[in-house]
Protein backbone atom coordinates (compact mmCIF):
# COMPACT_ATOMS: atom_id res chain seq x y z
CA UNK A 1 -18.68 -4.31 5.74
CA UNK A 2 -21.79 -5.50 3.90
CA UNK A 3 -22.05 -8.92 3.51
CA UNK A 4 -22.20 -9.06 0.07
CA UNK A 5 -18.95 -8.59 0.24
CA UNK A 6 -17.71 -10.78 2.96
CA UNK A 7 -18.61 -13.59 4.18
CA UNK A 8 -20.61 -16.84 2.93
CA UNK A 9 -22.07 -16.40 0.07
CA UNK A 10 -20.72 -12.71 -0.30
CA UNK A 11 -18.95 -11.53 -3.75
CA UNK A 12 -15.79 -12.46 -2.35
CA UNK A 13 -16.54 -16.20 -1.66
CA UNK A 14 -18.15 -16.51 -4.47
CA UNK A 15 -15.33 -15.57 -6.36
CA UNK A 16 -13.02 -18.41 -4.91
CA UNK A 17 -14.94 -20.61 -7.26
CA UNK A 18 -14.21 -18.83 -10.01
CA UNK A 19 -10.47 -18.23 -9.44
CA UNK A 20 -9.00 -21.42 -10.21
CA UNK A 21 -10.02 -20.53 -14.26
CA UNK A 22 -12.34 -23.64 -14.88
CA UNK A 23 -15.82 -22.24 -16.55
CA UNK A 24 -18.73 -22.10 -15.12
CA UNK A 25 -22.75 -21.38 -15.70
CA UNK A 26 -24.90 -19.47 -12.95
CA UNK A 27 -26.78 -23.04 -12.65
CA UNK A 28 -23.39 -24.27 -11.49
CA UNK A 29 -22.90 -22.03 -9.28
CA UNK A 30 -26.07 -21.69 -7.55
CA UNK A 31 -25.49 -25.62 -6.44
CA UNK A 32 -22.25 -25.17 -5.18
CA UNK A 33 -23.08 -22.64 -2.92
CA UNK A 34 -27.18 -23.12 -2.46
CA UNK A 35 -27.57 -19.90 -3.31
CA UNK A 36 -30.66 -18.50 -4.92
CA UNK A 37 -30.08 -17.91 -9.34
CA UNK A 38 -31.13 -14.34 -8.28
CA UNK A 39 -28.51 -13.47 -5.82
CA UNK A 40 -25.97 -15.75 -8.05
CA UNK A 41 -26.92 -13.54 -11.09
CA UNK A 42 -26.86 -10.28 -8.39
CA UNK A 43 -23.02 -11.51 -7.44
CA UNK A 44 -21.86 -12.47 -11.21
CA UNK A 45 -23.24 -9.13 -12.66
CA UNK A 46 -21.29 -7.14 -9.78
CA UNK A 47 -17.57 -9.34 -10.45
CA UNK A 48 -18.46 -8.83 -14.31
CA UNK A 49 -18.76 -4.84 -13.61
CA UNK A 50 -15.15 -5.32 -11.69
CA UNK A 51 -13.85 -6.87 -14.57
CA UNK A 52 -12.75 -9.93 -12.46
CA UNK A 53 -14.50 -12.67 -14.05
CA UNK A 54 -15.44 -12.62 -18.22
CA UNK A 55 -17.88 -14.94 -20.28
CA UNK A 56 -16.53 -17.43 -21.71
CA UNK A 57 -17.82 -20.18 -24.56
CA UNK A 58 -21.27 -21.28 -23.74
CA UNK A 59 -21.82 -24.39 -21.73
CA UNK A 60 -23.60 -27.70 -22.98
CA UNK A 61 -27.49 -26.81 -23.38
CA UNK A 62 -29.81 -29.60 -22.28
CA UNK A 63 -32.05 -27.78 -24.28
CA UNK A 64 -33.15 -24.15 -25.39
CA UNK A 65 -30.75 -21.01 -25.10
CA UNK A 66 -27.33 -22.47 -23.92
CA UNK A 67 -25.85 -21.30 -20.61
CA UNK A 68 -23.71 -18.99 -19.85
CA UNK A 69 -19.97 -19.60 -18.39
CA UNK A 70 -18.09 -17.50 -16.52
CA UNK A 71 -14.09 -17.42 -15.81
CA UNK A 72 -11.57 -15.36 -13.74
CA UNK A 73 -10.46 -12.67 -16.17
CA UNK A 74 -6.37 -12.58 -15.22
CA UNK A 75 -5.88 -9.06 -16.94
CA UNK A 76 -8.66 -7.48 -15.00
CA UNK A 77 -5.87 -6.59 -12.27
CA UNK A 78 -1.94 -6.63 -11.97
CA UNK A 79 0.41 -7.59 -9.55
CA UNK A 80 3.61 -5.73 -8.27
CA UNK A 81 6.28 -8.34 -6.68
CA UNK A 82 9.66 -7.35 -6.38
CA UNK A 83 12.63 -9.39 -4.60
CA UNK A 84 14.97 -6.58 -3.27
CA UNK A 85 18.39 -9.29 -2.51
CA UNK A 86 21.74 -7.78 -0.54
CA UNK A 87 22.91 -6.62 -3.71
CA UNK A 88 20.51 -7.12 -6.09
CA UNK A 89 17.23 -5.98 -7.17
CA UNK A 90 14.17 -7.57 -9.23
CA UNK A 91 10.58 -5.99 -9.90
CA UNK A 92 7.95 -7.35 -12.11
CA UNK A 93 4.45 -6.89 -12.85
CA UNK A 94 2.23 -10.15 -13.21
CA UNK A 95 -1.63 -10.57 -14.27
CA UNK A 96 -3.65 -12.33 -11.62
CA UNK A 97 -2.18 -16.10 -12.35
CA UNK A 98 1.46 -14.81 -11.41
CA UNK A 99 2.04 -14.96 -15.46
CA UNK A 100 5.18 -12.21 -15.51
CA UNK A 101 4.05 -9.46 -17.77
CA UNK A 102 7.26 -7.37 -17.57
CA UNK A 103 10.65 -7.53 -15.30
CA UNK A 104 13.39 -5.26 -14.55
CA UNK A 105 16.48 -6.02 -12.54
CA UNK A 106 19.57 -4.02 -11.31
CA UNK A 107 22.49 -4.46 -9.20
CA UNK A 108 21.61 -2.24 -5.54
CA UNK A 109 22.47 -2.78 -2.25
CA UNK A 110 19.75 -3.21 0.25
CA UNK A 111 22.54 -1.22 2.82
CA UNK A 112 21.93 1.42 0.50
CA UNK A 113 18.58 2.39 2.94
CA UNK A 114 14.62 1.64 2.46
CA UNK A 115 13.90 5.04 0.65
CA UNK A 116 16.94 4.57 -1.90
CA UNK A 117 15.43 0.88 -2.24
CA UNK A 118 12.01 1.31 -2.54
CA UNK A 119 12.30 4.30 -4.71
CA UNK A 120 13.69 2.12 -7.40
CA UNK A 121 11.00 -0.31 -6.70
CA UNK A 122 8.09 2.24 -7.49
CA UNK A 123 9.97 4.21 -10.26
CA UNK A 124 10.55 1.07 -12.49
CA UNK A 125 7.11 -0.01 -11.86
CA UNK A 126 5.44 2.70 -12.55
CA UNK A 127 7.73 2.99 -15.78
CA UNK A 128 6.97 -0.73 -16.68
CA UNK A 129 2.91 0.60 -16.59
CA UNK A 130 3.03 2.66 -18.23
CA UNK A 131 4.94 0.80 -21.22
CA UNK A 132 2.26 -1.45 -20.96
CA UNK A 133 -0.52 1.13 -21.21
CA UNK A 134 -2.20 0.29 -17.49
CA UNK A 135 -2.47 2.89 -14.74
CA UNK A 136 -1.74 2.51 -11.08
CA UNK A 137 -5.27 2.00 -10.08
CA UNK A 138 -5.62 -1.38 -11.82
CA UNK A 139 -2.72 -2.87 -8.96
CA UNK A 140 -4.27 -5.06 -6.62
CA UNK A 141 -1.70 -5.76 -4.12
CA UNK A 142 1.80 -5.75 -4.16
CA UNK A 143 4.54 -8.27 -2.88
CA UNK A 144 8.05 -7.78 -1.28
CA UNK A 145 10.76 -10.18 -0.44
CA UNK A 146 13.52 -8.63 1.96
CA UNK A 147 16.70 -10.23 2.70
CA UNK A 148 16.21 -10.20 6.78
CA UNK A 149 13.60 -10.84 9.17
CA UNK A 150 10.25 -9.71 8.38
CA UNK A 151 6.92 -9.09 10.73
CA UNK A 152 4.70 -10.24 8.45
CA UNK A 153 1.60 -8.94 10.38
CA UNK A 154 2.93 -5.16 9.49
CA UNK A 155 5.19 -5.42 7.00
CA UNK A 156 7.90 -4.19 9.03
CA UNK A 157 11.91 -5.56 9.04
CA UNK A 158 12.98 -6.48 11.84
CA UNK A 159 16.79 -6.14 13.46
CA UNK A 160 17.88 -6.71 9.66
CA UNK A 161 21.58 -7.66 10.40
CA UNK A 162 22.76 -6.83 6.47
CA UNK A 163 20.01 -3.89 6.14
CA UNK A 164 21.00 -0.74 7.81
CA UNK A 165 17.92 2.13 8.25
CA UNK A 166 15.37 -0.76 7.52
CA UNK A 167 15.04 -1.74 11.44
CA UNK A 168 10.90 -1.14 12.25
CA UNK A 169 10.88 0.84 8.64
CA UNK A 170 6.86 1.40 7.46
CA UNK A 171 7.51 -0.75 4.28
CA UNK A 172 3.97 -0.94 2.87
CA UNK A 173 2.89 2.72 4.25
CA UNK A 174 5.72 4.01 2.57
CA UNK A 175 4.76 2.03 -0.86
CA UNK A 176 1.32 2.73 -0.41
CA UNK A 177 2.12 6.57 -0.78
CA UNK A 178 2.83 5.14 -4.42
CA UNK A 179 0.55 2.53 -5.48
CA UNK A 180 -2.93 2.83 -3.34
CA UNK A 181 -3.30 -1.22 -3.30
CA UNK A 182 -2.47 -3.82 -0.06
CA UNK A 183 1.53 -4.48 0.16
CA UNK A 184 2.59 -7.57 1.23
CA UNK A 185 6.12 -8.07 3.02
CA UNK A 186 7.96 -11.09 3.54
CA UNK A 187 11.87 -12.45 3.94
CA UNK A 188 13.24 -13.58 0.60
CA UNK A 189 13.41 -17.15 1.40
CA UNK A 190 9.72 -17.92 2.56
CA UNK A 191 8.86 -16.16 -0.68
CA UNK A 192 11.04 -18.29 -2.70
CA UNK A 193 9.87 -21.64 -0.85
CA UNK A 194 6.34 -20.20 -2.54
CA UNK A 195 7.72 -19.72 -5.45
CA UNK A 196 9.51 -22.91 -5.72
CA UNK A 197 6.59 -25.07 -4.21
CA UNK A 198 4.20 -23.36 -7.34
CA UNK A 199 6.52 -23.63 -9.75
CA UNK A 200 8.25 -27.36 -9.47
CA UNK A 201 6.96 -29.06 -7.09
CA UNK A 202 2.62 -27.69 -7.07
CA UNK A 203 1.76 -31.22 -5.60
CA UNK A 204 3.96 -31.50 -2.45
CA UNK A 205 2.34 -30.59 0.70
CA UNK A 206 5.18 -30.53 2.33
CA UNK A 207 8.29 -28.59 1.28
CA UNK A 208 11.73 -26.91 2.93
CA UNK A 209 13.47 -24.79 0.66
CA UNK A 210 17.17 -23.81 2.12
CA UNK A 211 18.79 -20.75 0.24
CA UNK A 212 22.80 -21.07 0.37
CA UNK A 213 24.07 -17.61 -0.15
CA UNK A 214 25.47 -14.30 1.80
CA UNK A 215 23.71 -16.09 4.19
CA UNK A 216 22.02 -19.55 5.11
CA UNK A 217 17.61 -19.39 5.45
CA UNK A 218 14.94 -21.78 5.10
CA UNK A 219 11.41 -21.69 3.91
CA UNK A 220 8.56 -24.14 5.19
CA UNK A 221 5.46 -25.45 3.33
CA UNK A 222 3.49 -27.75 5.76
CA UNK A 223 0.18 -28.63 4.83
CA UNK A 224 0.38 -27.04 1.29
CA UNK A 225 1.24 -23.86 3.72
CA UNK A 226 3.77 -21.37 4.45
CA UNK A 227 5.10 -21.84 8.15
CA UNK A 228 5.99 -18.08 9.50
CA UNK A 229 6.44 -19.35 13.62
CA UNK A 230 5.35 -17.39 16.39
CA UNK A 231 8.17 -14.01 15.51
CA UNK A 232 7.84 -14.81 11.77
CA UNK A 233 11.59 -16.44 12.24
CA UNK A 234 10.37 -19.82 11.65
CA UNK A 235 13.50 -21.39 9.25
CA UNK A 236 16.37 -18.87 10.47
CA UNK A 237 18.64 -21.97 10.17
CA UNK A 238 22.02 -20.00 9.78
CA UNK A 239 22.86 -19.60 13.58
CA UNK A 240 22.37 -23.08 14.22
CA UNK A 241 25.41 -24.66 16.22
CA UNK A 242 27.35 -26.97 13.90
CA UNK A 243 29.59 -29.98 15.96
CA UNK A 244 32.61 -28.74 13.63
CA UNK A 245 32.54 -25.62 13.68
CA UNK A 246 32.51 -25.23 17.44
CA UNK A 247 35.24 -22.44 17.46
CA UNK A 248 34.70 -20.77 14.32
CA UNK A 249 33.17 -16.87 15.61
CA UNK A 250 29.94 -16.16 13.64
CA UNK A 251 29.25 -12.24 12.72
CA UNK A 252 25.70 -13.10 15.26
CA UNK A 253 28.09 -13.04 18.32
CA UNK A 254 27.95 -16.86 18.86
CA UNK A 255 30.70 -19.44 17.38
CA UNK A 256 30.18 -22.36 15.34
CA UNK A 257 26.96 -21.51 13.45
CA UNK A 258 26.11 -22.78 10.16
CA UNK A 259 26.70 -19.90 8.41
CA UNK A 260 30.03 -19.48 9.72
CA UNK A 261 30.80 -22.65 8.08
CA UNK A 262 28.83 -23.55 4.74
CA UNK A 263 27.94 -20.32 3.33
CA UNK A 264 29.26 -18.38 0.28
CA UNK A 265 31.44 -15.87 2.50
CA UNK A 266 32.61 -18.51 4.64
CA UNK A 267 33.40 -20.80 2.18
CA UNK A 268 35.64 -17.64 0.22
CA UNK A 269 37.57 -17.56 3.17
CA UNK A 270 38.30 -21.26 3.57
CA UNK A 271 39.47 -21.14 0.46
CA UNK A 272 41.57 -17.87 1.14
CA UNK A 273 43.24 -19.86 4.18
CA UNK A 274 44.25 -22.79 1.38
CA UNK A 275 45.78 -20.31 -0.52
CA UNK A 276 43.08 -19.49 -3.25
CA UNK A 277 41.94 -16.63 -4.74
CA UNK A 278 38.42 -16.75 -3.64
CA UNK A 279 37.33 -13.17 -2.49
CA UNK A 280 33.33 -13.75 -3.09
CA UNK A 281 30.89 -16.17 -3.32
CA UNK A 282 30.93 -16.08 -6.76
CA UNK A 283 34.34 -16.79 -7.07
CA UNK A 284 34.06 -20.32 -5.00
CA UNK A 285 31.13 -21.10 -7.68
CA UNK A 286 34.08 -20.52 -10.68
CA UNK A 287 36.43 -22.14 -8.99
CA UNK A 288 34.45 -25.49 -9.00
CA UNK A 289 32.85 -25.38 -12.27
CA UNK A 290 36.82 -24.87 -12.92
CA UNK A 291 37.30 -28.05 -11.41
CA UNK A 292 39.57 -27.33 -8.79
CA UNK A 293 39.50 -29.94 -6.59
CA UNK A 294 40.18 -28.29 -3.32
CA UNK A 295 37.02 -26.07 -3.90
CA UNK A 296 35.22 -29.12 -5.08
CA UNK A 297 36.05 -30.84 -1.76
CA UNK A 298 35.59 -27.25 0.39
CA UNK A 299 32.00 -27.19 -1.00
CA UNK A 300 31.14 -31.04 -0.71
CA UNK A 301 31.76 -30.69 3.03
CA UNK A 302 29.80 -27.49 3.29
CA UNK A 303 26.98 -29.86 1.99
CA UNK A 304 27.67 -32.17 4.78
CA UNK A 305 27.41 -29.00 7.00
CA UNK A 306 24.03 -28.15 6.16
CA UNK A 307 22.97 -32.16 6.03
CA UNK A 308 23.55 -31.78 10.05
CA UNK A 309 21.31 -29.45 10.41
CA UNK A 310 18.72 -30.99 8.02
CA UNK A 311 18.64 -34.35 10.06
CA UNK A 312 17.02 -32.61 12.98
CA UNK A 313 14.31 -30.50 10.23
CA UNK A 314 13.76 -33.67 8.68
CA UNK A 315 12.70 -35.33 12.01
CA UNK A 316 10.96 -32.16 13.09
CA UNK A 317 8.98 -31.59 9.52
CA UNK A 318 9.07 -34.39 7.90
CA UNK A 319 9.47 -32.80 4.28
CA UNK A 320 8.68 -34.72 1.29
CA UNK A 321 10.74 -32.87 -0.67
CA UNK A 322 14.31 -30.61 0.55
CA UNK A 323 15.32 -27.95 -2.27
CA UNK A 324 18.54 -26.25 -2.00
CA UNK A 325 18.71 -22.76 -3.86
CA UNK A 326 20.54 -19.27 -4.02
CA UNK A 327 23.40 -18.23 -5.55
CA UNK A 328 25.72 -21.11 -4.13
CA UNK A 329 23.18 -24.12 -5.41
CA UNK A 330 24.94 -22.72 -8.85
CA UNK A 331 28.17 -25.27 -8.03
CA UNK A 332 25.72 -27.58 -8.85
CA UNK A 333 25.72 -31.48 -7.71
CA UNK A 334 29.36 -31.21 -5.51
CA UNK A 335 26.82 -29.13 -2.45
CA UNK A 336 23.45 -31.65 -2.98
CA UNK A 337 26.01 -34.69 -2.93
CA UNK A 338 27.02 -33.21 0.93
CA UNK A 339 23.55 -32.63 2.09
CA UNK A 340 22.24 -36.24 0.53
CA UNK A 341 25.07 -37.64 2.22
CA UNK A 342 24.19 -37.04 5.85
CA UNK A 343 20.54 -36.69 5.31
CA UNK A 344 20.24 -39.84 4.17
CA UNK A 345 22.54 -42.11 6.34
CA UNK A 346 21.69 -39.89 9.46
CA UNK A 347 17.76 -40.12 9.56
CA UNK A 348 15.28 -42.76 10.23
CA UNK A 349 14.41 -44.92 6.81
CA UNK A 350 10.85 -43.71 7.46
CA UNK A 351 11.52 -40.14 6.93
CA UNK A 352 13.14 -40.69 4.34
CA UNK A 353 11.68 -43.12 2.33
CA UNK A 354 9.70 -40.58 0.09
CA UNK A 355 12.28 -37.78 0.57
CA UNK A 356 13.61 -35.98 -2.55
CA UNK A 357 16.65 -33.84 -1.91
CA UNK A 358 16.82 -31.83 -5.22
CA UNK A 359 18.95 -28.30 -6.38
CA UNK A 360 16.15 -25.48 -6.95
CA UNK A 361 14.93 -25.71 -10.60
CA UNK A 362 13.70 -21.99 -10.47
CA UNK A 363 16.58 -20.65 -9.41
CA UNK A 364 16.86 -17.02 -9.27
CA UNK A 365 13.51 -16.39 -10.07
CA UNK A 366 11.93 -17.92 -7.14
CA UNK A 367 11.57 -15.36 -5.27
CA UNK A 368 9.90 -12.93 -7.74
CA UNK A 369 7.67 -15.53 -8.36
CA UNK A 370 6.88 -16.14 -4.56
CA UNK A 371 6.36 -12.56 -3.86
CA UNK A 372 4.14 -12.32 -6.82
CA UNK A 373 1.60 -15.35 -5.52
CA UNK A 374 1.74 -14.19 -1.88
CA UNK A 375 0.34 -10.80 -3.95
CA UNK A 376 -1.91 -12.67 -5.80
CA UNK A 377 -3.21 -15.34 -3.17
CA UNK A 378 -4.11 -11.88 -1.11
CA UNK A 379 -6.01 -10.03 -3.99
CA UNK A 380 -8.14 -13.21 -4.58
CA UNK A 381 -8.76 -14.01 -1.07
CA UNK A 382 -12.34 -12.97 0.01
CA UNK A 383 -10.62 -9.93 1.73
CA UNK A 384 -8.60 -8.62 -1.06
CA UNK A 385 -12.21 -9.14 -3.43
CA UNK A 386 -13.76 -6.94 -0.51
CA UNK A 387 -11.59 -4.72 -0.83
CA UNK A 388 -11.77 -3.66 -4.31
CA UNK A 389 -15.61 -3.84 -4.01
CA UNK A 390 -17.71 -1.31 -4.26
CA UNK A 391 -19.15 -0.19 -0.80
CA UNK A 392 -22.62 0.20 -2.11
CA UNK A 393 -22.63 -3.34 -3.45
C-alpha cells in the first residue's frame, strides 16, 4: 500500500487531524505534521476529492488573501450500526460523528438464525437509503452488537448459548455480500459500554458498564479503551459464583452463578416461588414500579448480588465510574440502592473515593450508539481512510 495512504504523513494520518471537526488552514497543518505546504496541499486536494474534509470560513489573515480552513465533512460517508438483542432488533444509519440519521426497530428473535437476522438488518437499511436518497457505496463500515460472545478479530460468534445457527457464523462475509464496506462485530454490552462512555460520561477514562437483563455482561473502558481480554470474554460476569446462591443450578452447568440469582429470568421465578405472577422480566419491572413490596425487596437484594461481584472488579479495575443498564436498570433506584450498598461498605475507601455508581442514562440506545462509533472510530482510523483511497493516490 502506497504510503500516501498509510503511514506518517500519509492521507490517512493526516486526516486524524482533521476528524475531531475543529478548522484548519494548510499553514496549520504543515506545522503539525512538518510536512512540506506541497505535499499538505497534495494530501488536502486528494481528502477534498473523497469528499471527507470541506472548506470551511476562512481563517484570520495576517495579511493578503486569507487562508483557507478545512473540516471533516460528516455527510461525506454513512454508518450502518445495528444492535440485534434476544428478542429485539435495532438498525440505524449515522453520518460520520455517530449523529443518527434514521432508525428502525422490530421485535425478532436472534434464535430465529443469522440469515433470518441479518436479512432484516440489510433489507431495512438498504430501505432507510434509499429514503434518504444515498446509495450503498457511500457506507463506510458497518457495526454489529450480538447478544453472545463475539471474536472480534473475525467477526465470528462464538458458542452463543441463546443464539442457535450463529456458532463460527461468517457475520461480516455474509453482510459484505450486501454492503461492500468493513463490518465490525462485537457483543452487545462492550458496544453499549462505548456507547454509554460517549454519550454520558466522554471524560471518564475508566468505565464498567454491567447490563442486567436475559442475562448478566459487563463492558470495560480502561484507559479511555475498550478491554476485549485474551478470547474477547473479558466482562462475562454472569457465571461468576455468588456465596448465596451456592445451590441454585445455572442453565451454564455450574450452580450458584450470578445470573442464576440477580437477573430478569431469575428474578421472575423468585417471584413465581412467592406466589406472584411474574412470568418475564418485564413483569418484575411492573411489579415494582407497582410498588409491591416483595418485588421491591426481591430486586434490592439482586442489587446486593451483583455488588458482590463488583467488589472484586472494583479492586481489579478500579473504575471511576460503574453504570448499570438493560432492560432491568428500568426498576429504577430499588437495583442501584443493592449494588451501592455492598460496593461501597465492601471496598477499600481508596477505590472508592471517586467512584460513581449511576443507572445508564442512555438506556436502550446504548448499544446502537456503541456499534455506530466502533463503525465510525474504524472508518476514520488511518486504515479505514486507506481503504477508501484511491490506489493510484
Amino acid at each position: 500500500m502506497s504510503d500516501t495512504t498509510s503511514g506518517r504523513g500519509s492521507v490517512g494520518h493526516l486526516f486524524q487531524l482533521l476528524r475531531d471537526g475543529a478548522p484548519r488552514t494548510r499553514a496549520e497543518l504543515a506545522k503539525s505534521t512538518g510536512l512540506a505546504r506541497s505535499t499538505i496541499a497534495a494530501r488536502v486536494d486528494m481528502l477534498m476529492s473523497m469528499g471527507l474534509v470541506a472548506p470551511v470560513a476562512d481563517g484570520v489573515s495576517t495579511g493578503g488573501r486569507p487562508p483557507s480552513q478545512f473540516a471533516l465533512n460528516p455527510a461525506a460517508r454513512l454508518v450502518i450500526a445495528a444492535d440485534l438483542g434476544a428478542s429485539h432488533a435495532t438498525v440505524a444509519i449515522t453520518d460520520l460523528t455517530g449523529a443518527i440519521l434514521a432508525e428502525h426497530s422490530d421485535t425478532l428473535a436472534i434464535s430465529d438464525g443469522p440469515v433470518t437476522v441479518l436479512t432484516w438488518l440489510v433489507e431495512n437499511a438498504a430501505r432507510m437509503l434509499d429514503d434518504a436518497g444515498r446509495a450503498a457505496s457511500d457506507i463506510a463500515a458497518v457495526g454489529i452488537g450480538l447478544p453472545g460472545p463475539v471474536e472480534f478479530s473475525t467477526g465470528q460468534p462464538v458458542n452463543p448459548p441463546i443464539m442457535p445457527g450463529w456458532d463460527r457464523f461468517d457475520v461480516p462475509g455474509w453482510v459484505r455480500q450486501h454492503f461492500d464496506a468493513p463490518v465490525l462485530v462485537d457483543n452487545d454490552v462492550n458496544i453499549s459500554a462505548l456507547g454509554e462512555r460517549a454519550v454520558a460520561w466522554p471524560v471518564r477514562e475508566h468505565l464498567l458498564f454491567v447490563k442486567v437483563a436475559t442475562g448478566i455482561g459487563a463492558g470495560i473502558v480502561s484507559e479511555g479503551r475498550l478491554q476485549r481480554g485474551a478470547q474477547g470474554i473479558a466482562g462475562d460476569v454472569g457465571h461468576v459464583r455468588i456465596a448465596r446462591g451456592a445451590d441454585i443450578p445455572c442453565t451454564c452447568g455450574n450452580s450458584g452463578c450470578l445470573e442464576a440469582l440477580a437477573s430478569g429470568p431469575a428474578l421472575a421465578r423468585t417471584l413465581r416461588d412467592q406466589g406472584l405472577d411474574a412470568q418475564t422480566g418485564s413483569d418484575v419491572v411492573d411489579l415494582v414500579k407497582s410498588g409491591n413490596l416483595t418485588a421491591i425487596q426481591a430486586v434490592r437484594q439482586a442489587g446486593r448480588d451483583i455488588g458482590e461481584m463488583l467488589t472484586v472488579a472494583v479492586s481489579l479495575l478500579n473504575p471511576s465510574v460503574i453504570v448499570i443498564g438493560g432492560s432491568m436498570a428500568r426498576v429504577g433506584e430499588h437495583l442501584i440502592a443493592g449494588v451501592r450498598e455492598i460496593v461501597y461498605t465492601r471496598s477499600t475507601p481508596l477505590a472508592t473515593e471517586h467512584l460513581s455508581v449511576a443507572q445508564s442514562s442512555v438506556g436502550s440506545h446504548a448499544a446502537v450508539v456503541g456499534a455506530s462509533l466502533l463503525a465510525v472510530q474504524y472508518a476514520l482510523s488511518p486504515e479505514g481512510i486507506a481503504a477508501f483511497t484511491p490506489a493510484t493516490a
